[in-house]
Protein backbone atom coordinates (compact mmCIF):
# COMPACT_ATOMS: atom_id res chain seq x y z
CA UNK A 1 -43.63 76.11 -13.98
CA UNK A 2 -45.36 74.70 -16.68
CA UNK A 3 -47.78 76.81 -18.94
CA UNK A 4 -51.49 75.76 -20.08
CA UNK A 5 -53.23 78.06 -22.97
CA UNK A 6 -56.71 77.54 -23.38
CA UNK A 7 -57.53 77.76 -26.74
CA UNK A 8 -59.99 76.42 -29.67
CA UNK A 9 -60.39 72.94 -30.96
CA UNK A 10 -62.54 71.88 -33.86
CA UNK A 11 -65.41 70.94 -32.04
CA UNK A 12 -64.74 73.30 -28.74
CA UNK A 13 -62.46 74.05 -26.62
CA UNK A 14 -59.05 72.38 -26.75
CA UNK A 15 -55.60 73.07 -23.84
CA UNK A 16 -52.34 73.68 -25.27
CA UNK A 17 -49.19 72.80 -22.48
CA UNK A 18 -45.87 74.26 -23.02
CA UNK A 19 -42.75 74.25 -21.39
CA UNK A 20 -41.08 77.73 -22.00
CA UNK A 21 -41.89 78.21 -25.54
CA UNK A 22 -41.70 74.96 -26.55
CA UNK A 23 -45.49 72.69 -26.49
CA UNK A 24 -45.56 69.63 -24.97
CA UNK A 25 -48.46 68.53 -26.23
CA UNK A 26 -51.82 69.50 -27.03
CA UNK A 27 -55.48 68.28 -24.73
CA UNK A 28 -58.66 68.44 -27.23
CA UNK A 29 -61.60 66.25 -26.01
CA UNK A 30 -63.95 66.74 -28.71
CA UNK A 31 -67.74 65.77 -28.83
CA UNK A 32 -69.51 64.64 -31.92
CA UNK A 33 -73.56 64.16 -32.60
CA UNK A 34 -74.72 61.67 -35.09
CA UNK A 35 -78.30 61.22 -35.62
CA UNK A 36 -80.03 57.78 -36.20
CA UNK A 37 -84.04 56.91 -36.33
CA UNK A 38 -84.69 59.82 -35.02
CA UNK A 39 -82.47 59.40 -32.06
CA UNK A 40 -79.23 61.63 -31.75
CA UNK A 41 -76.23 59.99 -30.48
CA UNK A 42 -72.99 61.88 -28.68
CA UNK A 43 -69.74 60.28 -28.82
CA UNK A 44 -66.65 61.65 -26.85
CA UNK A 45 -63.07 61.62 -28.25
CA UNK A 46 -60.00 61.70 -26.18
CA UNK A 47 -56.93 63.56 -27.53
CA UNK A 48 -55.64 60.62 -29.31
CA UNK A 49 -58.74 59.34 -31.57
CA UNK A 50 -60.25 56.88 -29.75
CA UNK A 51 -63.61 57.28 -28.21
CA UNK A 52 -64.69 57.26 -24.51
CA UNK A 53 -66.01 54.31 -24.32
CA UNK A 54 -67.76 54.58 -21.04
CA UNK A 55 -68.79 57.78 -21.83
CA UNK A 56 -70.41 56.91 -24.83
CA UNK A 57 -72.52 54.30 -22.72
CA UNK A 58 -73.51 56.93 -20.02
CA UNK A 59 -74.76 59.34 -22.73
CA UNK A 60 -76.15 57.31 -24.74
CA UNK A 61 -78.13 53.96 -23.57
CA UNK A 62 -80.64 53.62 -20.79
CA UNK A 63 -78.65 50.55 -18.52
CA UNK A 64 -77.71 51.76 -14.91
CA UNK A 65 -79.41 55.08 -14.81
CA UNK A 66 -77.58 56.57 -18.07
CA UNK A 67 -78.65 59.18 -19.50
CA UNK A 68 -79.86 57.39 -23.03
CA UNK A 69 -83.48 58.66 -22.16
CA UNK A 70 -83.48 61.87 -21.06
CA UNK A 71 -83.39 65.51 -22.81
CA UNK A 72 -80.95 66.39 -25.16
CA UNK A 73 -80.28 70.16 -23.17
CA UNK A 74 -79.40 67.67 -19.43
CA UNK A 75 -77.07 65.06 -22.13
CA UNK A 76 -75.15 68.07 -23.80
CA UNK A 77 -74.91 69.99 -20.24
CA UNK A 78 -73.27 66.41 -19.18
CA UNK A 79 -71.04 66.20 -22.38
CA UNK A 80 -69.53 69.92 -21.28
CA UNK A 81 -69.10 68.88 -17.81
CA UNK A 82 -67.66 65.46 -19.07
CA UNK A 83 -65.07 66.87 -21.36
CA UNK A 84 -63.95 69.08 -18.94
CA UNK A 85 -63.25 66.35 -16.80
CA UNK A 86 -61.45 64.07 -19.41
CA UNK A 87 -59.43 67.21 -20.13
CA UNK A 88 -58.15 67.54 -16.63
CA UNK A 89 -57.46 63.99 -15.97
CA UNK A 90 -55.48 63.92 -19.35
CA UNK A 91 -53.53 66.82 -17.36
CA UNK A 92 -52.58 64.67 -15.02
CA UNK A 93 -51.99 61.66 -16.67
CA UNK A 94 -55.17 59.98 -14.82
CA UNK A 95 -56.84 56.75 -15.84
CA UNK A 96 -59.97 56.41 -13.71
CA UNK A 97 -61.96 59.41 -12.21
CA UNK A 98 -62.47 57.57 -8.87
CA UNK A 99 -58.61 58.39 -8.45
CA UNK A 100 -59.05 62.15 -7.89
CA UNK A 101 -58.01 63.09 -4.51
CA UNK A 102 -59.04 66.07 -2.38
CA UNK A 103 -56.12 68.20 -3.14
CA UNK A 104 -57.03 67.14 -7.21
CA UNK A 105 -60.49 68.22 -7.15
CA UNK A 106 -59.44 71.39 -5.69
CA UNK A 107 -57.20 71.66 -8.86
CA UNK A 108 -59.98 70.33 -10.94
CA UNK A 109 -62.00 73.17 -9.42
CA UNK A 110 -59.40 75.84 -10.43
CA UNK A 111 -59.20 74.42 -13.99
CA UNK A 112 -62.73 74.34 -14.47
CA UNK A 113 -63.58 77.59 -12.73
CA UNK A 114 -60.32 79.41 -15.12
CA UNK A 115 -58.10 80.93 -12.66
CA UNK A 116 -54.51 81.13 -13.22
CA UNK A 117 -52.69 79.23 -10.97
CA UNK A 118 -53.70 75.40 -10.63
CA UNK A 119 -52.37 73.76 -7.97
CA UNK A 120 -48.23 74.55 -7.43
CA UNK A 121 -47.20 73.48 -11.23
CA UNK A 122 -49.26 75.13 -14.08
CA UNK A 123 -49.98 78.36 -14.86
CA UNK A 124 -53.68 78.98 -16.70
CA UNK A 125 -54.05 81.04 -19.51
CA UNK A 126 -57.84 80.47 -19.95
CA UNK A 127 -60.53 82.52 -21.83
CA UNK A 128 -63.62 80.49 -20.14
CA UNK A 129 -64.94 81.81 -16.62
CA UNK A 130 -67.46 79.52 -14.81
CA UNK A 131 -69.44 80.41 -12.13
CA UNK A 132 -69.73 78.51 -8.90
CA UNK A 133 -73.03 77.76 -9.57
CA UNK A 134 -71.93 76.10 -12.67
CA UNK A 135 -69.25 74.04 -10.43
CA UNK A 136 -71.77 72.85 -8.55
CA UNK A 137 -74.12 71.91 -11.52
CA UNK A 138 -70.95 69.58 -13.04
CA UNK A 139 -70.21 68.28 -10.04
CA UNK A 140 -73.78 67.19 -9.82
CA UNK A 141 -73.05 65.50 -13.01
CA UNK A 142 -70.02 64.11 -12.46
CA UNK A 143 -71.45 62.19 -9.19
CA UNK A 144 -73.75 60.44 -11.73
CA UNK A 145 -71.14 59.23 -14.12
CA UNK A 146 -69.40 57.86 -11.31
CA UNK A 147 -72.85 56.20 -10.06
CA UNK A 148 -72.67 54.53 -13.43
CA UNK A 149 -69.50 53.34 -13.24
CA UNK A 150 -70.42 51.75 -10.33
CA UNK A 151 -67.88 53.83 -7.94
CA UNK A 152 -68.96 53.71 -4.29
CA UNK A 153 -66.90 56.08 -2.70
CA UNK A 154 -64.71 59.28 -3.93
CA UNK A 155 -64.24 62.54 -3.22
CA UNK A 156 -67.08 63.78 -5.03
CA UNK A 157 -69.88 62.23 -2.73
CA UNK A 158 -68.48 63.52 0.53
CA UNK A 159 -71.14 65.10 2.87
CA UNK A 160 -71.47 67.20 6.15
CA UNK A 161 -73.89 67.80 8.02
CA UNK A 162 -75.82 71.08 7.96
CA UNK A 163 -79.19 70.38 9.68
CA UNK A 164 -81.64 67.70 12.06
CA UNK A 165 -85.20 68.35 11.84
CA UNK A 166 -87.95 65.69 12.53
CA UNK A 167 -90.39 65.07 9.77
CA UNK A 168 -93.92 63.99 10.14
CA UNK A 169 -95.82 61.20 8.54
CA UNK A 170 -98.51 58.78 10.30
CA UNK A 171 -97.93 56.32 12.86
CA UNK A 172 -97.08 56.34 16.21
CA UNK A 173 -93.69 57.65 16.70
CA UNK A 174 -93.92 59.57 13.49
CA UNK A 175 -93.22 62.50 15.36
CA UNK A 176 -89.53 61.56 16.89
CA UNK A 177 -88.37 60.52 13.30
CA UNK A 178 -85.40 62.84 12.25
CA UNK A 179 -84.17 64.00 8.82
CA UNK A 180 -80.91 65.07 8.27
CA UNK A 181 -80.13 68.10 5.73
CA UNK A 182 -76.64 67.67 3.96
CA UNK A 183 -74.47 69.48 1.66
CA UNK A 184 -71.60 68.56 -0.34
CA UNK A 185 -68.34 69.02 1.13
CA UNK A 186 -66.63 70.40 -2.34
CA UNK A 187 -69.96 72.24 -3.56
CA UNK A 188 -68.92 75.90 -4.32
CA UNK A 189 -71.05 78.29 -2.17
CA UNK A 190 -73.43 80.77 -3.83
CA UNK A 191 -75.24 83.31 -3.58
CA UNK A 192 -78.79 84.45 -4.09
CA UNK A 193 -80.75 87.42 -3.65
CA UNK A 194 -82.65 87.01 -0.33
CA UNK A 195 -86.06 88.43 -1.34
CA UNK A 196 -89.16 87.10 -1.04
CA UNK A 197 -90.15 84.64 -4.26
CA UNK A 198 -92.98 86.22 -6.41
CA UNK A 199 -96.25 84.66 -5.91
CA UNK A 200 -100.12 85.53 -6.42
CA UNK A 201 -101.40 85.92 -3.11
CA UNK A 202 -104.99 84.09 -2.14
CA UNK A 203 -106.23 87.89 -2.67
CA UNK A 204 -105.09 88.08 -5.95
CA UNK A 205 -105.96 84.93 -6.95
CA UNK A 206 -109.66 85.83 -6.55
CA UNK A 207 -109.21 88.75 -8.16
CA UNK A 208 -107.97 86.81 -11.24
CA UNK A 209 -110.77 84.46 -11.02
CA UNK A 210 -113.38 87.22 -11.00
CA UNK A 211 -112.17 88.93 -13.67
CA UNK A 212 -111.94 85.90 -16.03
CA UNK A 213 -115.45 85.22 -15.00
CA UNK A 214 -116.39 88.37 -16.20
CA UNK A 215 -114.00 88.80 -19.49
CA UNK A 216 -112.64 85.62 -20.06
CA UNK A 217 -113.36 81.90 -20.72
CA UNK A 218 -113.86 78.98 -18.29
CA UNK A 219 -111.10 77.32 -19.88
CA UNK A 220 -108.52 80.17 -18.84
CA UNK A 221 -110.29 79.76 -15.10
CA UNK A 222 -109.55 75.95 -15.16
CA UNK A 223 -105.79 76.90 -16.20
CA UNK A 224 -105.71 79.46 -13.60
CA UNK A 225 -107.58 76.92 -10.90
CA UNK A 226 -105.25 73.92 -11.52
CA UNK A 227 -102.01 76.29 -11.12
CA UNK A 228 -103.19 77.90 -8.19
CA UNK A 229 -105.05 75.78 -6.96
CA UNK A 230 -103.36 72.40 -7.22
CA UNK A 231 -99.67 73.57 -7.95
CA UNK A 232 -99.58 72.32 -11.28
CA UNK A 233 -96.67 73.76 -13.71
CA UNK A 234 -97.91 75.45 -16.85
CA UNK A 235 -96.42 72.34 -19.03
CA UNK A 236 -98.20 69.85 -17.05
CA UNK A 237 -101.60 71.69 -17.84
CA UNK A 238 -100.84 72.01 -21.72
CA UNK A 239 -100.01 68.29 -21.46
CA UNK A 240 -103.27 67.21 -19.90
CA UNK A 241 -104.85 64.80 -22.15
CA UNK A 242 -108.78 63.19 -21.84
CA UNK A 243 -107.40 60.36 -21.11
CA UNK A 244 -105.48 61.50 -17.98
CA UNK A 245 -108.89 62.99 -16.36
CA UNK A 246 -110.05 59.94 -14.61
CA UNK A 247 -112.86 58.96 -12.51
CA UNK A 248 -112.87 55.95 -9.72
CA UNK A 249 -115.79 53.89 -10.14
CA UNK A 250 -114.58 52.02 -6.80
CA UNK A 251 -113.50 53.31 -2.73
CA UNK A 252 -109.30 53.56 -4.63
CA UNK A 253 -109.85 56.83 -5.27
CA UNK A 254 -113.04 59.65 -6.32
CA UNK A 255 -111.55 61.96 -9.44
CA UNK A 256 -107.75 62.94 -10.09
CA UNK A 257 -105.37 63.64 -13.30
CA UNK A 258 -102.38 61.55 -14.29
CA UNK A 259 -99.40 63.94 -15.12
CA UNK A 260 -97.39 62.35 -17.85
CA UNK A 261 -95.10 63.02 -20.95
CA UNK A 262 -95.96 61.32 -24.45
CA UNK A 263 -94.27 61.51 -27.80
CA UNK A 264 -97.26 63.70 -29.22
CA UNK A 265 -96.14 66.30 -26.86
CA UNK A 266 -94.75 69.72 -27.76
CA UNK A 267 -91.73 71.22 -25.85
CA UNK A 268 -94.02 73.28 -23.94
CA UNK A 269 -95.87 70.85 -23.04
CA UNK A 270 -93.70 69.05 -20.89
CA UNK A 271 -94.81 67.14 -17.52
CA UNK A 272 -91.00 68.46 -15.65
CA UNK A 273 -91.31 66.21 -13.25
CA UNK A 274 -91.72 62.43 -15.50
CA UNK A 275 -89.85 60.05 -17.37
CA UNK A 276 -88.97 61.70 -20.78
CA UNK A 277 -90.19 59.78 -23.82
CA UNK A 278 -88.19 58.56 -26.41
CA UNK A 279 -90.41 55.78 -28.34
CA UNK A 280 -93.80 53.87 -28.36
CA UNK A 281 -92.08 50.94 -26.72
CA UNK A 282 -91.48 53.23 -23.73
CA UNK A 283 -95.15 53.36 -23.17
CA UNK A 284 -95.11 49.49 -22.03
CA UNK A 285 -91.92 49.87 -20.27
CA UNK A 286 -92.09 49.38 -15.51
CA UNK A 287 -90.65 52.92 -15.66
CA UNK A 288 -93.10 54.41 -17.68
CA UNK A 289 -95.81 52.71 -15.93
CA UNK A 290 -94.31 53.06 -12.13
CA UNK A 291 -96.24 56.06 -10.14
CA UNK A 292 -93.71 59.30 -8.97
CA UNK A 293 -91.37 57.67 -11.80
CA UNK A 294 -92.85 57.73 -15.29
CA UNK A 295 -96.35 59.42 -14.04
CA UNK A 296 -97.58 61.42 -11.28
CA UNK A 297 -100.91 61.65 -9.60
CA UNK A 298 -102.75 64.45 -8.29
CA UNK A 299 -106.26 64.13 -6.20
CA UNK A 300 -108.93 66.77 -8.00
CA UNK A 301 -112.05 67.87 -6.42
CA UNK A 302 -115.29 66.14 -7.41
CA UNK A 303 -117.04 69.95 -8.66
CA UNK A 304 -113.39 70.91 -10.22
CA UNK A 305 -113.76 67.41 -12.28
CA UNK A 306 -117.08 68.19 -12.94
CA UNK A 307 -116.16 71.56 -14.57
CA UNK A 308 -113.45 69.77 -16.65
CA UNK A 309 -115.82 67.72 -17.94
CA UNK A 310 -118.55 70.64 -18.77
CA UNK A 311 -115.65 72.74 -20.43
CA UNK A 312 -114.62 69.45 -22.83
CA UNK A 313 -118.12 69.11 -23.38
CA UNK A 314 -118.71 72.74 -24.19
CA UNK A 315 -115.29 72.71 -26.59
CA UNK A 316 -116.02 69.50 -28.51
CA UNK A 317 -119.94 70.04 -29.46
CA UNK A 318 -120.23 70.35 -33.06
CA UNK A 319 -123.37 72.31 -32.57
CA UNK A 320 -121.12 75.11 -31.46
CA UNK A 321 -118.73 75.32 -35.10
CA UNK A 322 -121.68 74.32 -37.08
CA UNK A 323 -121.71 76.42 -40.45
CA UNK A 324 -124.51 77.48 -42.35
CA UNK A 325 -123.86 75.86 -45.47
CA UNK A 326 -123.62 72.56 -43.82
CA UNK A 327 -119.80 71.94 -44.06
CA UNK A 328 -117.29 70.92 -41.62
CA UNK A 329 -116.09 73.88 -40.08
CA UNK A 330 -111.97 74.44 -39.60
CA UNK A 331 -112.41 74.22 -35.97
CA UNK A 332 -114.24 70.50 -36.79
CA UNK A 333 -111.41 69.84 -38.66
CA UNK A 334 -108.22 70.77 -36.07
CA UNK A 335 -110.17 69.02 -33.49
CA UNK A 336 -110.20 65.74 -35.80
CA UNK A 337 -106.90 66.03 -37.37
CA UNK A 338 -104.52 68.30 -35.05
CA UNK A 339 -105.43 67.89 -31.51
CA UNK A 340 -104.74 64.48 -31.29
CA UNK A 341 -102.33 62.80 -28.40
CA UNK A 342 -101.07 59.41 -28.11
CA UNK A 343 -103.37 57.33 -26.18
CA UNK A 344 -100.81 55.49 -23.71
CA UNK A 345 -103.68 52.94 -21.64
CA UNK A 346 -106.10 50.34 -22.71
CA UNK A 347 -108.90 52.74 -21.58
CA UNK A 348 -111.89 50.70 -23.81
CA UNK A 349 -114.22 54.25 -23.32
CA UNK A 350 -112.05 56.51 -25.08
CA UNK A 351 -111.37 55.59 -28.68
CA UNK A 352 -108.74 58.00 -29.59
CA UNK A 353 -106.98 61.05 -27.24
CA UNK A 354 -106.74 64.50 -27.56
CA UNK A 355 -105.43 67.59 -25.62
CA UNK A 356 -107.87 69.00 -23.07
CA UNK A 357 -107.26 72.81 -23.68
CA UNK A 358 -107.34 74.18 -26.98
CA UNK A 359 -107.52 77.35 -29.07
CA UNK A 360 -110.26 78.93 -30.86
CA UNK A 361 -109.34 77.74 -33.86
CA UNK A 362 -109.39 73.91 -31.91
CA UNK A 363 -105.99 73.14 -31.87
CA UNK A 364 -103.82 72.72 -28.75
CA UNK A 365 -103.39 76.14 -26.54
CA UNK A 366 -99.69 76.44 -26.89
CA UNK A 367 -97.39 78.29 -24.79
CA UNK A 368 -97.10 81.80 -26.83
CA UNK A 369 -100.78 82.26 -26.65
CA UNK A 370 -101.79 81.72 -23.26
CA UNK A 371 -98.57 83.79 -22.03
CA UNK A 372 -100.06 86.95 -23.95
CA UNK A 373 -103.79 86.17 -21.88
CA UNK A 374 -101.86 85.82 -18.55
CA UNK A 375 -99.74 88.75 -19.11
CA UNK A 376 -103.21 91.12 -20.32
CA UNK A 377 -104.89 89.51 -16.92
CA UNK A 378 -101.94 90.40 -14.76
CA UNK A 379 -102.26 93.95 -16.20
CA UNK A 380 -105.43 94.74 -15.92
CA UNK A 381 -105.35 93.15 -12.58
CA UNK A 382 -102.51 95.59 -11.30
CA UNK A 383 -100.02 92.82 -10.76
CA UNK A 384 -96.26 94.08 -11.23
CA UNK A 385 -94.62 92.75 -14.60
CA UNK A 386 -91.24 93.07 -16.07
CA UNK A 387 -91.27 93.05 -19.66
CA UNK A 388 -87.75 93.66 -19.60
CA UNK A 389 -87.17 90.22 -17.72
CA UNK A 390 -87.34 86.51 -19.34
CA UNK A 391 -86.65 84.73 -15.96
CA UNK A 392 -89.92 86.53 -14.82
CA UNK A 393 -92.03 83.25 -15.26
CA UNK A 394 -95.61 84.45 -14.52
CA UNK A 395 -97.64 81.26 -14.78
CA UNK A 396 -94.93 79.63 -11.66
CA UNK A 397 -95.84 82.44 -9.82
CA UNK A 398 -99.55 80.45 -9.60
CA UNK A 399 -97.07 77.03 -8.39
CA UNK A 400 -95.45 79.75 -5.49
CA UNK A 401 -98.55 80.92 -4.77
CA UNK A 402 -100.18 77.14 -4.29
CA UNK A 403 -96.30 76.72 -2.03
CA UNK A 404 -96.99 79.84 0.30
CA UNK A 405 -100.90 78.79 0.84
CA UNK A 406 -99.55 75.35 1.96
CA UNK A 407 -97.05 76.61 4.47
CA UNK A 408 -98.11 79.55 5.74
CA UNK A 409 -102.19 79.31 5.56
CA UNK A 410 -101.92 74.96 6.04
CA UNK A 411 -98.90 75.09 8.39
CA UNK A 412 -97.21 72.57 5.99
CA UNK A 413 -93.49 71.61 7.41
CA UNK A 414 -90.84 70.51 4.40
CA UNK A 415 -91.56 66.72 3.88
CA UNK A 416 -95.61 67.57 3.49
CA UNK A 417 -94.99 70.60 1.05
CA UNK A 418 -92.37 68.03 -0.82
CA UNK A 419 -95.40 65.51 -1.16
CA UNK A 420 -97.50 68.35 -2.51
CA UNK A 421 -95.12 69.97 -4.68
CA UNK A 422 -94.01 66.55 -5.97
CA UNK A 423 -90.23 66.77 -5.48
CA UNK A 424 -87.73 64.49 -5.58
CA UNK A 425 -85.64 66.27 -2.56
CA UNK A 426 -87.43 68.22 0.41
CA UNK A 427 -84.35 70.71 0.20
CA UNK A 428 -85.95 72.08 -3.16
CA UNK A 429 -89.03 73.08 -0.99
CA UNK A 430 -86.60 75.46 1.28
CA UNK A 431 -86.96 78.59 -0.81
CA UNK A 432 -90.92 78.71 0.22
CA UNK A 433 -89.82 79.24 3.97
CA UNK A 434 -87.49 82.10 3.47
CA UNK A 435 -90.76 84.21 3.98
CA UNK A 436 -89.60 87.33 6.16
CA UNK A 437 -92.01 87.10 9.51
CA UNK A 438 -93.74 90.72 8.38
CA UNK A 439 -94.58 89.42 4.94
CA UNK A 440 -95.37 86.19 6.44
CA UNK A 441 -98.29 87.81 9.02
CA UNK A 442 -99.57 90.06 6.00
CA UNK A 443 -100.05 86.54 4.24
CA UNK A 444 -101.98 85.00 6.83
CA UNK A 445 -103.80 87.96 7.94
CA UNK A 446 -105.33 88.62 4.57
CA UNK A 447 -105.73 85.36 3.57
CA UNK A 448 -107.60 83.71 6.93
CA UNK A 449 -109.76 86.87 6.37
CA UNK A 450 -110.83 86.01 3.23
CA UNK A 451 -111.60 82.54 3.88
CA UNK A 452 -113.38 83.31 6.86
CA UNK A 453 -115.90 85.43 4.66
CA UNK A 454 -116.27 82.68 2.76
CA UNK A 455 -116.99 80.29 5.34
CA UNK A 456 -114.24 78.08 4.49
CA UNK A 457 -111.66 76.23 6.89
CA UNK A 458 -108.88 74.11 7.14
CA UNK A 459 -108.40 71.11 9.46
């Protein structure tokens, strides 16, 4: 039995095979970065020089759903997963990835995953432990190279079936349409705390609501509002523009906001869900301009638009930074000079963009800042918070909240709560009906009571 020792290349890891004592010869797929008007490139080597040629395509230009355009953190997570799988295949003396079979990918699996036996001829001495979660998340990956290669059927994009359920949507025999849930057949299983997501109940949302009436600004209520309210992410507020608060002045529509990305925008200020921008020309380009693909839309209330419009109003008066000796204040001066955004439509009303929420000092609210308000209201409120924990997002707790309302207030089934959440996949949505049935009645109970003192219902 031969002998594989993980150990480390230049740029990485590298897989040394020896026979006794003797090596046979060494793997080292190495990954290099070379930056170019402002746009970084990644080129794969295999062990003997010469680069990857179809790799380099995938990772690098925008044809056939490469990943040219997207964020650097999903192109390097696909340059791991890819060298990994050059590595193997160099292994096994493979040419093309559509060649793996099932009892390969198994071995693939084992190589990847670092245990020491793969398959019946190699021992592994490896250092790196993966996860099955991170399996599953290169496999993901790997499914997409082979999309843009064109490769129509392999091992990796085998299914079975785990689920019917019939979906709803209008028209007559809506009803008897069924939807088939499906799973992988080589995705690793995993395994996940079953507890009940963290969410601000419809209780505690007015509780939050009342106390920023009393101690806060309308500005942190809008936040707070479109979160909760609409099941906006805390990116796509930062990101909100003027020019994405729009107003119908025909029957296509009353008020709503466009969710996009621009190149003005700051990491935190991210629209998840939309075509990632790389250059002005993108801004002209079908994706860009294509609804669920470059942009999303979401329907506003005609007194929540209003109240937009009376906070922007509020924020940009100069009356309200106005100094005494006459000169322009520093507030006057951000507001000109550093909260500007790319204007991305031929909107003749608006002469130049800008960010919709903004500091006191009237430059855009970044992330750091509004975390410390949310944390002081969730505090004062009595709302649990682990300042021990980074993966305790409390701004998607408003997003869970907006999921729970839907589904267990709204009687929302998958495919509806995937139209409001705007997902891609209705499986995504399947964590908001894990709801335990006691946890689910507390819910409803409190929440129908509080909307029936309010005189408000739901068709």
């Amino acid at each position: 039995m031969t002998r594989l020792v993980e150990t480390t290349g230049l740029t990485g890891i590298a897989y040394k095979l020896y026979n006794n004592q003797s090596i046979i010869r060494t793997i080292s797929i190495e990954s290099y970065k070379k930056k170019i008007d402002d746009y970084t490139y990644v080129i794969l080597i295999d062990s003997n020089g010469n680069c990857i040629r179809t790799a380099y395509d995938y990772l690098n230009t925008q044809k056939n759903n490469a990943l040219g355009n997207k964020d650097m953190q999903l192109r390097e997570q696909a340059v791991t997963a890819l060298k990994l799988l050059y590595s193997y295949m160099e292994l096994k003396h493979m040419n093309n990835i559509e060649f793996i079979t099932n009892d390969e990918i198994n071995e693939f699996k084992a190589f990847i995953r670092g245990q020491k036996i793969i398959g019946t001829e190699i021992t592994f001495e490896g250092t790196t432990i993966r996860s099955n979660t991170t399996i599953n998340t290169y496999q993901y990956h790997y499914r997409k190279y082979l999309k843009f290669l064109g490769v129509s059927e392999s091992v990796f994009y085998e299914e079975r079936l785990l689920s019917s359920y019939r979906g709803s949507g209008s028209g007559f025999l809506s009803h008897a349409i069924r939807n088939n849930t499906k799973k992988y057949v080589h995705s690793e299983k995993t395994y996940t705390k079953r507890e009940t997501p963290k969410y601000i109940s419809y209780k505690e949302y007015l509780l939050i609501t009342e106390l920023i009436d009393n101690e806060y600004s309308i500005r942190d209520y809008l936040i707070v509002m479109l979160m909760y309210k609409y099941g906006l992410r805390i990116g796509e507020v930062f990101g909100l523009t003027i020019e994405d608060l729009e107003e119908a002045h025909d029957d296509s529509f009353d008020c709503r906001l466009i969710l996009r990305n621009r190149l003005s925008d700051k990491r935190y200020q991210h629209a998840k869900s939309c075509i990632n921008v790389k250059s002005v020309q993108d801004y002209s380009s079908k994706e860009y301009n294509q609804k669920n693909v470059g942009y999303q839309v979401v329907e506003l209330d005609r007194e929540d638009f209003d109240m937009i419009n009376d906070y922007l109003n509020a924020s940009r008066s100069p009356l309200a930074y106005r100094r005494k000796d006459r000169k322009k204040s520093l507030v006057l001066n951000n507001l000109d000079n550093k909260n500007i955004a790319d204007k991305v439509t031929n909107r003749k009303d608006l002469k130049k963009n800008s960010y919709i929420f903004i500091s006191k000092n009237g430059t855009p609210l970044t992330g750091g800042s509004w975390n410390r308000i949310c944390r002081k209201i969730f505090e004062t409120i009595g709302i649990d918070v682990d300042k021990d924990s980074k993966r305790d997002n409390l701004n998607h707790r408003f997003r869970h909240g907006f999921a729970m309302f839907k589904v267990i207030v709204q009687n929302y089934d998958i495919l509806q709560l995937q139209n409001a959440m705007r997902h891609s996949d209705p499986t995504t949505c399947k964590i908001y009906f894990n709801v335990d049935e006691k946890e689910k009645g507390r819910f409803a109970h409190e929440t129908q009571t509080l909307l029936k003192k309010g005189d408000i219902t739901f068709e």
